[in-house]
C-alpha atoms as a PDB file:
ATOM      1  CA  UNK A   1     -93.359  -0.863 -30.413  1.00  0.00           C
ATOM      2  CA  UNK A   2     -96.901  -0.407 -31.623  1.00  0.00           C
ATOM      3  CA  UNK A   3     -95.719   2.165 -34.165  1.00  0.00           C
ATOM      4  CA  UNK A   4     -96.997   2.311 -37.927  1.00  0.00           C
ATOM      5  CA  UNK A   5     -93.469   3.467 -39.072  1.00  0.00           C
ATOM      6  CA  UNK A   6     -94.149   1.965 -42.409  1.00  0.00           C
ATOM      7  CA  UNK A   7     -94.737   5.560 -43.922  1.00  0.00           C
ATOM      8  CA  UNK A   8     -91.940   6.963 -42.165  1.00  0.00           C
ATOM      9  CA  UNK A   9     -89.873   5.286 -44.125  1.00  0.00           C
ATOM     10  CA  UNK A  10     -87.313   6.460 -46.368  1.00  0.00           C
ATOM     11  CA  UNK A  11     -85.068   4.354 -48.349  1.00  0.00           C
ATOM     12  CA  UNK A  12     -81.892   3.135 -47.373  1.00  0.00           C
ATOM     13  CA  UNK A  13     -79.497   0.866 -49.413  1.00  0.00           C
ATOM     14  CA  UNK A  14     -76.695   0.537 -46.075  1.00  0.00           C
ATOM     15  CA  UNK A  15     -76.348  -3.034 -45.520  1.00  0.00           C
ATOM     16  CA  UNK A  16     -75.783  -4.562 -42.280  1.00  0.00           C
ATOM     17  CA  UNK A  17     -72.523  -6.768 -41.996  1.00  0.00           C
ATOM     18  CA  UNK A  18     -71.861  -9.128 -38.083  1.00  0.00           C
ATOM     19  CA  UNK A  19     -75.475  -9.090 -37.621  1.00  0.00           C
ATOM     20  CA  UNK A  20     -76.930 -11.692 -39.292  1.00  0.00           C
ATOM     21  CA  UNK A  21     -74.129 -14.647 -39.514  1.00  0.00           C
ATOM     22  CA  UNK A  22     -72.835 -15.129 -42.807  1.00  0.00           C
ATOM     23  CA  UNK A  23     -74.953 -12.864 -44.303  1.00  0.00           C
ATOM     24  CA  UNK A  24     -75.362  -9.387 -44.794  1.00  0.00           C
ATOM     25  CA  UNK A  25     -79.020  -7.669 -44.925  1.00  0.00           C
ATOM     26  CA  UNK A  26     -80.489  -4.537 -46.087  1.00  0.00           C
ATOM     27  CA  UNK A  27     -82.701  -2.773 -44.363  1.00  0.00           C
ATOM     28  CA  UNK A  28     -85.766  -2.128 -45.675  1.00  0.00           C
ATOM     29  CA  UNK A  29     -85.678   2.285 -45.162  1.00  0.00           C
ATOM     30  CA  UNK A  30     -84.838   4.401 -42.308  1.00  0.00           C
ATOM     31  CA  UNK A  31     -86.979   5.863 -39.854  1.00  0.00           C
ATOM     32  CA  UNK A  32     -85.658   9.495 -37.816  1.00  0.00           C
ATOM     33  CA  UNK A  33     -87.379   9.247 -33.907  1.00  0.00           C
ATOM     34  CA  UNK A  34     -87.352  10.859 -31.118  1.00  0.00           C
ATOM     35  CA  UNK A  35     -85.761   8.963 -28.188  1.00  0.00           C
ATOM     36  CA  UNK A  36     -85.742   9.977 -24.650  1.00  0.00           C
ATOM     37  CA  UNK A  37     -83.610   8.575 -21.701  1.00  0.00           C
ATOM     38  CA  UNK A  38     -84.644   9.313 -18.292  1.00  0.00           C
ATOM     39  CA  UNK A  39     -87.551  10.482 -16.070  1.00  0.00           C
ATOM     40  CA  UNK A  40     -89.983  13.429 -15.866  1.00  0.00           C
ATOM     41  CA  UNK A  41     -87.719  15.338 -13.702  1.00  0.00           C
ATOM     42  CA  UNK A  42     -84.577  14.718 -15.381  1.00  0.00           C
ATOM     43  CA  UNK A  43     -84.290  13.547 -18.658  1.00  0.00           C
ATOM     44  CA  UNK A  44     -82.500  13.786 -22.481  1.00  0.00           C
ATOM     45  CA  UNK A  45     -84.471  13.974 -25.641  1.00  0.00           C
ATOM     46  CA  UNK A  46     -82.934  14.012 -28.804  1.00  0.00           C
ATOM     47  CA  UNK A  47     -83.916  12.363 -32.704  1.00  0.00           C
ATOM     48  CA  UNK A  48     -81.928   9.100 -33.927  1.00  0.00           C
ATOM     49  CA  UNK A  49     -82.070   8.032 -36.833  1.00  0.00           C
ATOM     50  CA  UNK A  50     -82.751   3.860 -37.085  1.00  0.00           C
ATOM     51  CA  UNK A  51     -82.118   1.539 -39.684  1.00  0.00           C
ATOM     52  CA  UNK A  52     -85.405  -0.516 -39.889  1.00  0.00           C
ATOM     53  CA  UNK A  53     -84.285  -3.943 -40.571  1.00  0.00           C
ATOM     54  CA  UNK A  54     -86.738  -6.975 -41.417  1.00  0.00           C
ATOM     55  CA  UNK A  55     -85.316 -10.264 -40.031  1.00  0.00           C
ATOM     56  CA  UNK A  56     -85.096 -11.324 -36.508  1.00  0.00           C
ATOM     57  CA  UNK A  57     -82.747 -10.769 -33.952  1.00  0.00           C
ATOM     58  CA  UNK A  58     -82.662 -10.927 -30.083  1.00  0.00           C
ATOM     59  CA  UNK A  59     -82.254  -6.684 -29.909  1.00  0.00           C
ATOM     60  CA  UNK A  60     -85.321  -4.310 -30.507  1.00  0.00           C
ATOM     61  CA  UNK A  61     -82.708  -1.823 -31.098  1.00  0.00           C
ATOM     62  CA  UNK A  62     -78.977  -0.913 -31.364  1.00  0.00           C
ATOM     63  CA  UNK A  63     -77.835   2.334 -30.444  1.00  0.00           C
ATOM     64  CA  UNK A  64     -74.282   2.723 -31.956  1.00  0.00           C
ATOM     65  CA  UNK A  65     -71.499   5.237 -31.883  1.00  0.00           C
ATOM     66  CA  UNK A  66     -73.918   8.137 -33.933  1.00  0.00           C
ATOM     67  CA  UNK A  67     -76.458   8.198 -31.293  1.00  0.00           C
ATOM     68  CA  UNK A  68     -74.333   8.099 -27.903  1.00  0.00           C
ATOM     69  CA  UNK A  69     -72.637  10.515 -29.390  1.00  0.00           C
ATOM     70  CA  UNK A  70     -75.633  12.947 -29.793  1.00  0.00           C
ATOM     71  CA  UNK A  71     -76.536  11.897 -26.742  1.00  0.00           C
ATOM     72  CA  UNK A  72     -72.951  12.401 -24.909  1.00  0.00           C
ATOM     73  CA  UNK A  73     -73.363   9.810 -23.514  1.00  0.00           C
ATOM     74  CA  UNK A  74     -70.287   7.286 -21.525  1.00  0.00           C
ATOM     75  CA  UNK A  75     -70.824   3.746 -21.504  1.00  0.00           C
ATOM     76  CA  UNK A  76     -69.041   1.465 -19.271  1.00  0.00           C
ATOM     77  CA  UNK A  77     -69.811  -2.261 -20.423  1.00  0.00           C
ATOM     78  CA  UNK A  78     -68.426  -3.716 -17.187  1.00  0.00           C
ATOM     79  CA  UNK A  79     -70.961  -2.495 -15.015  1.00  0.00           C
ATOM     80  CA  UNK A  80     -73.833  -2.243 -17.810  1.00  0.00           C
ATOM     81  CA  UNK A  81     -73.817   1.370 -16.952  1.00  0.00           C
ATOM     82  CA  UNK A  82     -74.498   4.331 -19.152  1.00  0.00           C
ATOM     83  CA  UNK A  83     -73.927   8.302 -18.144  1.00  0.00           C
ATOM     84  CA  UNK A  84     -74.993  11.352 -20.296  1.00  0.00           C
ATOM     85  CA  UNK A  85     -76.027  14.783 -19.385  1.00  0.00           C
ATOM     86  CA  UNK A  86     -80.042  15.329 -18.523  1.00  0.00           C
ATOM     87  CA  UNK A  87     -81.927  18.453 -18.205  1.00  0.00           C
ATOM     88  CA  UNK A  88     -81.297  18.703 -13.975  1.00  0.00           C
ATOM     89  CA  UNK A  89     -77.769  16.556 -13.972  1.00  0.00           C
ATOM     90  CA  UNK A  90     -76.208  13.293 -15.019  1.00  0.00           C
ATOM     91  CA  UNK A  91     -78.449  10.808 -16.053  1.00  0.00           C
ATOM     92  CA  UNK A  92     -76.944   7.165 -15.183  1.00  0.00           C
ATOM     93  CA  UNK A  93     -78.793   4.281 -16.921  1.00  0.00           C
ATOM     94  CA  UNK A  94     -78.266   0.628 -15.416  1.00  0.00           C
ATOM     95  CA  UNK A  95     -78.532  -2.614 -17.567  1.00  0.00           C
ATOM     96  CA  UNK A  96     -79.627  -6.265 -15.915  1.00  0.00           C
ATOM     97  CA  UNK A  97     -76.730  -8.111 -15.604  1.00  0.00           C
ATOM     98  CA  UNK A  98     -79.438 -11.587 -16.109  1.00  0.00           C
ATOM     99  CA  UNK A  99     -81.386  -9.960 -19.065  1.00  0.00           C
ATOM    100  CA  UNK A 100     -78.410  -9.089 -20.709  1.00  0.00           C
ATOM    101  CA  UNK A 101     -76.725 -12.787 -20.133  1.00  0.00           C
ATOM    102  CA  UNK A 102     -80.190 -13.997 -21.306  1.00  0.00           C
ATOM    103  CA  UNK A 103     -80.591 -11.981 -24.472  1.00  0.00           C
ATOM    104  CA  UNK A 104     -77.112 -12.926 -25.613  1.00  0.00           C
ATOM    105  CA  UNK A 105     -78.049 -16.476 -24.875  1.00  0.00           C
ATOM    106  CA  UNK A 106     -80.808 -16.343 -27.259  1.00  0.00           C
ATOM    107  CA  UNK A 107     -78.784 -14.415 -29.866  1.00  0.00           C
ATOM    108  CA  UNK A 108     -75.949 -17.011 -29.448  1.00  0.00           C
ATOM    109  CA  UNK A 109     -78.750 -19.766 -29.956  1.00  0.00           C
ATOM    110  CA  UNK A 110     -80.343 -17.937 -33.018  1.00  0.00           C
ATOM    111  CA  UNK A 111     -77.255 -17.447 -34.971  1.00  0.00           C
ATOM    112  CA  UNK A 112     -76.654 -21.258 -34.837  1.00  0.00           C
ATOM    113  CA  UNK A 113     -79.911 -22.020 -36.603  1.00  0.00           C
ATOM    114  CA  UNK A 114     -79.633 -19.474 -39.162  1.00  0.00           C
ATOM    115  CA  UNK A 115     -78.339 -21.150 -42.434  1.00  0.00           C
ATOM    116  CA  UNK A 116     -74.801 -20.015 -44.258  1.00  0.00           C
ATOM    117  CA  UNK A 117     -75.797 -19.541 -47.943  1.00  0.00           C
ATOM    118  CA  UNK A 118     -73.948 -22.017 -50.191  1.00  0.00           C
ATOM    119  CA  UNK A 119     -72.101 -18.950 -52.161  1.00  0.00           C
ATOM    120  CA  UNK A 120     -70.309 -18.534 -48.837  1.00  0.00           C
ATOM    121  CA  UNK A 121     -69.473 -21.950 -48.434  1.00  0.00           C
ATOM    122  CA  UNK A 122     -68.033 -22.157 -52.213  1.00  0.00           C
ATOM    123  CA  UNK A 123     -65.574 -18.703 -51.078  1.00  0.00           C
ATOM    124  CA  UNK A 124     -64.086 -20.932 -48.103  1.00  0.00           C
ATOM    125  CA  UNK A 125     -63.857 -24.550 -50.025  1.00  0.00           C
ATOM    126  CA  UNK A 126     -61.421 -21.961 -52.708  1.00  0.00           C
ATOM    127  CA  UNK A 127     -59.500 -21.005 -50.410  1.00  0.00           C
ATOM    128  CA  UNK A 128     -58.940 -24.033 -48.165  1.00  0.00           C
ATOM    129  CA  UNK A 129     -57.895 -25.055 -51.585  1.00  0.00           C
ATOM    130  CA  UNK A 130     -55.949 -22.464 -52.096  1.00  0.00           C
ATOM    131  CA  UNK A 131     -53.964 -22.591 -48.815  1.00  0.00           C
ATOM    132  CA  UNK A 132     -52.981 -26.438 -50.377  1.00  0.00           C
ATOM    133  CA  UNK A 133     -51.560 -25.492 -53.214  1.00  0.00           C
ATOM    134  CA  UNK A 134     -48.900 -22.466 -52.031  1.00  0.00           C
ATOM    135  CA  UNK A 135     -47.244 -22.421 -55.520  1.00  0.00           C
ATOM    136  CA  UNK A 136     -50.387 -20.660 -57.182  1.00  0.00           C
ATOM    137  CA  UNK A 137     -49.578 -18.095 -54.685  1.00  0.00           C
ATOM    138  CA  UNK A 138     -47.759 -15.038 -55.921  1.00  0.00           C
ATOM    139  CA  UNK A 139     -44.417 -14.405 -53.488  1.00  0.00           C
ATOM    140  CA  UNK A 140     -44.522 -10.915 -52.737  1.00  0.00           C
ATOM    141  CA  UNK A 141     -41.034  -8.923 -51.796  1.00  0.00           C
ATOM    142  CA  UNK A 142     -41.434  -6.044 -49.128  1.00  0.00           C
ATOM    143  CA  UNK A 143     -40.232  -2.987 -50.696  1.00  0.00           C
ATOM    144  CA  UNK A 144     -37.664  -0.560 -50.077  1.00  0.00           C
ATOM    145  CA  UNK A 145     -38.323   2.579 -47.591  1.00  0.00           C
ATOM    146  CA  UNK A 146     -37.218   5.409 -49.123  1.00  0.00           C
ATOM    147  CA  UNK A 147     -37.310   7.915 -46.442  1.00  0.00           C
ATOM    148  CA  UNK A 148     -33.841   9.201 -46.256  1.00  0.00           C
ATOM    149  CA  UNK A 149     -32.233  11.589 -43.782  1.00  0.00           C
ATOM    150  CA  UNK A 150     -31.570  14.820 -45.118  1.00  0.00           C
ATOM    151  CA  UNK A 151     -28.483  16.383 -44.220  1.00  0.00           C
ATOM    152  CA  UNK A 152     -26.249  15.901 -41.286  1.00  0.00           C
ATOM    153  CA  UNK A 153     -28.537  15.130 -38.590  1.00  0.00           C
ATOM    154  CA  UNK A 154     -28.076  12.527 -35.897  1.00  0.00           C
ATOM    155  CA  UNK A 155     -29.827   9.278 -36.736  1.00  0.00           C
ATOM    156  CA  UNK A 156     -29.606   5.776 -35.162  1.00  0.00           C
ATOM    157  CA  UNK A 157     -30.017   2.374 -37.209  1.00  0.00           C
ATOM    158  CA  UNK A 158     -31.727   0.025 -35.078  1.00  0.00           C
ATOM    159  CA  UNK A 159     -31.768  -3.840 -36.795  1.00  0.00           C
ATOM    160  CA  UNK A 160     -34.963  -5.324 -36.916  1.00  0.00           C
ATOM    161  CA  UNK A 161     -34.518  -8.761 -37.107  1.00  0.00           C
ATOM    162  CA  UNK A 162     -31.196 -10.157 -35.323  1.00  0.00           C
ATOM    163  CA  UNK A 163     -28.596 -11.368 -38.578  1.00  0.00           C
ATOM    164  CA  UNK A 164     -30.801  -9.678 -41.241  1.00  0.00           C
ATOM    165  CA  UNK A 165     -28.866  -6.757 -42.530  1.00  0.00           C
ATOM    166  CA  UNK A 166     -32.094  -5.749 -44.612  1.00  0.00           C
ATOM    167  CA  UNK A 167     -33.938  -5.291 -41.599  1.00  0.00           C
ATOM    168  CA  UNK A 168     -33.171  -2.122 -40.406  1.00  0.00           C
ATOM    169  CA  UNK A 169     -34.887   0.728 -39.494  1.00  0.00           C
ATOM    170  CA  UNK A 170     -33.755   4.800 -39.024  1.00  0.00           C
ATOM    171  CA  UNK A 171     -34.750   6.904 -35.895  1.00  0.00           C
ATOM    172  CA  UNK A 172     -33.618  10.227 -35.757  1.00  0.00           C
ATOM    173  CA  UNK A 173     -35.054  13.487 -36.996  1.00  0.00           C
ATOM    174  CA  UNK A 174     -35.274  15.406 -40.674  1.00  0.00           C
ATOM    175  CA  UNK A 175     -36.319  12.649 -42.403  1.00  0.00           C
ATOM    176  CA  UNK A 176     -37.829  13.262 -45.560  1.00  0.00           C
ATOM    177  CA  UNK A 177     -39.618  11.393 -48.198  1.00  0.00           C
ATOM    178  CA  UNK A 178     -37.617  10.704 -51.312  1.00  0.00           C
END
């Protein structure tokens, strides 16, 4: 970007989880921006806040749920297409249907080199040795509802699971918890 953010910074301890395969990372701080979609005639400003993150990845940037919401903005993933309100009417922001195949290409490509650390691999040979041995496992027993219908109202008991009294359940109104 060609931005010295490093003394924008401000610490952050939120680790990111899906992003980096197997592990998780934590950013190194958080940097608030301004961020503008649009063009000189019509456009939306408005400050996001970014995780600043230091390992690579295919994305200069992810915009999540926080900032299209401050934004308003409606994405529709189909078309790569994303509306929000400008300052002179609806700003509509297309994606590249070949950049986007080609960015997930190389994201696809650098998640196979990166290297699952051996703590993770120890968790999965457990419980692959766990699933072997089934005894170890504790049986649990599904408890007992215990809504209850109060009074005379009209209620229907619909079985659950066909020749399993047990397996009921109760529709009806003025049920109450017990």
């Amino acid at each position: 970007m060609g931005l010295n953010y490093m003394s924008l910074l401000t610490p952050s301890k939120a680790p990111f989880y899906g992003i980096v395969p197997g592990n998780s990372s934590t950013p190194i701080g958080s940097v608030t921006l301004p961020f503008t979609f649009g063009t000189e005639q019509n456009f939306r400003t408005e400050y996001i806040k970014f995780e600043v993150a230091d390992f690579e990845s295919s994305y200069h940037a992810i915009l999540g749920r926080p900032a299209l919401a401050k934004f308003m903005a409606v994405p529709h993933y189909v078309y790569l297409l994303l509306k929000m309100p400008g300052n002179t009417g609806v700003l509509s922001l297309r994606g590249d249907l070949l950049k986007s195949f080609e960015y997930d290409k190389e994201a696809i490509d650098h998640a196979a080199t990166i290297r699952v650390p051996s703590s993770v691999s120890e968790i999965l040979a457990a419980a692959k040795e766990l699933s072997l041995n089934k005894d170890s496992m504790p049986s649990k027993k599904p408890s007992q509802s215990s809504v209850k219908p109060t009074g005379d109202v009209g209620t229907k008991t619909i079985q659950l699971q066909e020749g399993d009294d047990s397996k009921t359940a109760i529709i009806g109104a003025g049920l109450a918890h017990k």
